[in-house]
C-alpha atoms as a PDB file:
ATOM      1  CA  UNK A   1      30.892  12.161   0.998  1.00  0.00           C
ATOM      2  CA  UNK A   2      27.107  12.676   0.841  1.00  0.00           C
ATOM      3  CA  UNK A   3      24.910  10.963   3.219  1.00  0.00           C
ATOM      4  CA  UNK A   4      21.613  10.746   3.139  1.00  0.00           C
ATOM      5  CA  UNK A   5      19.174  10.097   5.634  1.00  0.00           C
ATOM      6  CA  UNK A   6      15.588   8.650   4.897  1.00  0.00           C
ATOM      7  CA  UNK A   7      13.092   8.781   7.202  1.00  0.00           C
ATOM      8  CA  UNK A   8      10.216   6.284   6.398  1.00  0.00           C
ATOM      9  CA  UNK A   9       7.768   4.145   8.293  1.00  0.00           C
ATOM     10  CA  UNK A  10       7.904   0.306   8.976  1.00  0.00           C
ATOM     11  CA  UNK A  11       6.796  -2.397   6.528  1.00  0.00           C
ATOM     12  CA  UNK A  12       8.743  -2.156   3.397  1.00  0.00           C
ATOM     13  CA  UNK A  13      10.569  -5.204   1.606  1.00  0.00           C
ATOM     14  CA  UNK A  14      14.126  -5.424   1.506  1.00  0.00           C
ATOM     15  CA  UNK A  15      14.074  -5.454  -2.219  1.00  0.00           C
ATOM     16  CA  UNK A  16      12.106  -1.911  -2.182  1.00  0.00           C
ATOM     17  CA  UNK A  17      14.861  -0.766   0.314  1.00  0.00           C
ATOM     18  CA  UNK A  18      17.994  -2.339  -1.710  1.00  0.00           C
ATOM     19  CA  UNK A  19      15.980  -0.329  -4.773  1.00  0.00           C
ATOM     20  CA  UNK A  20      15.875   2.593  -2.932  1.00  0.00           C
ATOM     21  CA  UNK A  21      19.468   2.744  -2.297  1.00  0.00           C
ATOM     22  CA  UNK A  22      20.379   1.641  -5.559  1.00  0.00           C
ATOM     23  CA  UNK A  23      18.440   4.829  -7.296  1.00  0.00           C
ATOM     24  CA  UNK A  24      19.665   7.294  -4.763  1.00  0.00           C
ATOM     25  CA  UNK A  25      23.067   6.394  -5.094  1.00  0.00           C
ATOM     26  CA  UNK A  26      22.712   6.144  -8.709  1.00  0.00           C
ATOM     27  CA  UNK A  27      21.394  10.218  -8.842  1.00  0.00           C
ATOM     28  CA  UNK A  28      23.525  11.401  -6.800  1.00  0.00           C
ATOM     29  CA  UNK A  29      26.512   9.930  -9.003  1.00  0.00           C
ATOM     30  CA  UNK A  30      25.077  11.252 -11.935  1.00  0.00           C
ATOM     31  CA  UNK A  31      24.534  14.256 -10.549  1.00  0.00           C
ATOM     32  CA  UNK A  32      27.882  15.350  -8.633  1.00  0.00           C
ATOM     33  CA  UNK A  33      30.098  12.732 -10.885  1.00  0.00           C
ATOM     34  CA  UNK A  34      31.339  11.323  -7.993  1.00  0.00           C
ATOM     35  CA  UNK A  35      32.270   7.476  -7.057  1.00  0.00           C
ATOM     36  CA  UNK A  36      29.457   5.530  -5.721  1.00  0.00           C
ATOM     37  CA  UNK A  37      31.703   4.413  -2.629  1.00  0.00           C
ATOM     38  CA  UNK A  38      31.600   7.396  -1.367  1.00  0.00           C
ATOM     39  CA  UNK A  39      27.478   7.458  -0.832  1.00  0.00           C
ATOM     40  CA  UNK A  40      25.996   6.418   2.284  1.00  0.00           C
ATOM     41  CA  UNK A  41      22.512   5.801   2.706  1.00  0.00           C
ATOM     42  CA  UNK A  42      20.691   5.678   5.928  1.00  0.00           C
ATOM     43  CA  UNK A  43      17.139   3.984   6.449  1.00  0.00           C
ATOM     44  CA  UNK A  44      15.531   4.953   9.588  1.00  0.00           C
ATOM     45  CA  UNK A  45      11.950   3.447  10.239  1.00  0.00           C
ATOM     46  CA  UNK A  46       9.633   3.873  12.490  1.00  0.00           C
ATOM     47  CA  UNK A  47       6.323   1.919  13.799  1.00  0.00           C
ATOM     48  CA  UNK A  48       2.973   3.951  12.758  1.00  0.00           C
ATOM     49  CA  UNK A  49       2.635   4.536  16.488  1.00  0.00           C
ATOM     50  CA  UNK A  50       5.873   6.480  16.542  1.00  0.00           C
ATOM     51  CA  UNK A  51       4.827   8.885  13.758  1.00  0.00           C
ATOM     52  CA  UNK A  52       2.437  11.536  14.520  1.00  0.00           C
ATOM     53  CA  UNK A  53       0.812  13.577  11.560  1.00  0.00           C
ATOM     54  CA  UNK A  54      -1.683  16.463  12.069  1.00  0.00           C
ATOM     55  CA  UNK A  55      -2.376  16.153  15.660  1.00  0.00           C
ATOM     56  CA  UNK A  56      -3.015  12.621  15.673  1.00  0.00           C
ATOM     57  CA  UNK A  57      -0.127   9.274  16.007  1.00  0.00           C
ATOM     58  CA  UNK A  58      -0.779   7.732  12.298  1.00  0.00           C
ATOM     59  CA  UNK A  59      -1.677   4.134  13.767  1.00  0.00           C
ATOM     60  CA  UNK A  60      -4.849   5.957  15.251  1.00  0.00           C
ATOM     61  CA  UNK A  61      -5.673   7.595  11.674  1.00  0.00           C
ATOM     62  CA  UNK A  62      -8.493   6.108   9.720  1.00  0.00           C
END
């Protein structure tokens, strides 16, 4: 049962997320020839002011 976690930030469409899941799920069938209902995906999102990259939050980067 692989699950996969994807951590990305806030503001993508539902239809890039549904693709998302879609092409994951499709790999990892291919790749382990295993049943697609066995595939969890995870989106976790967070706010640019949540993410901090480099020393600096990334809603402060220019």
């Amino acid at each position: 049962m692989p699950v996969v976690i994807l951590k990305m930030r806030k503001g993508w469409t539902t239809e890039q997320k549904r693709r998302i899941v879609k092409e994951f799920t499709n790999t990892l069938v291919s790749t382990l020839k295993i049943d697609p209902e066995v595939v969890t995906i995870m989106i976790d999102e967070h706010s640019l002011e949540d993410i901090g990259h480099g020393g600096m939050l990334r809603c402060d980067e220019h």
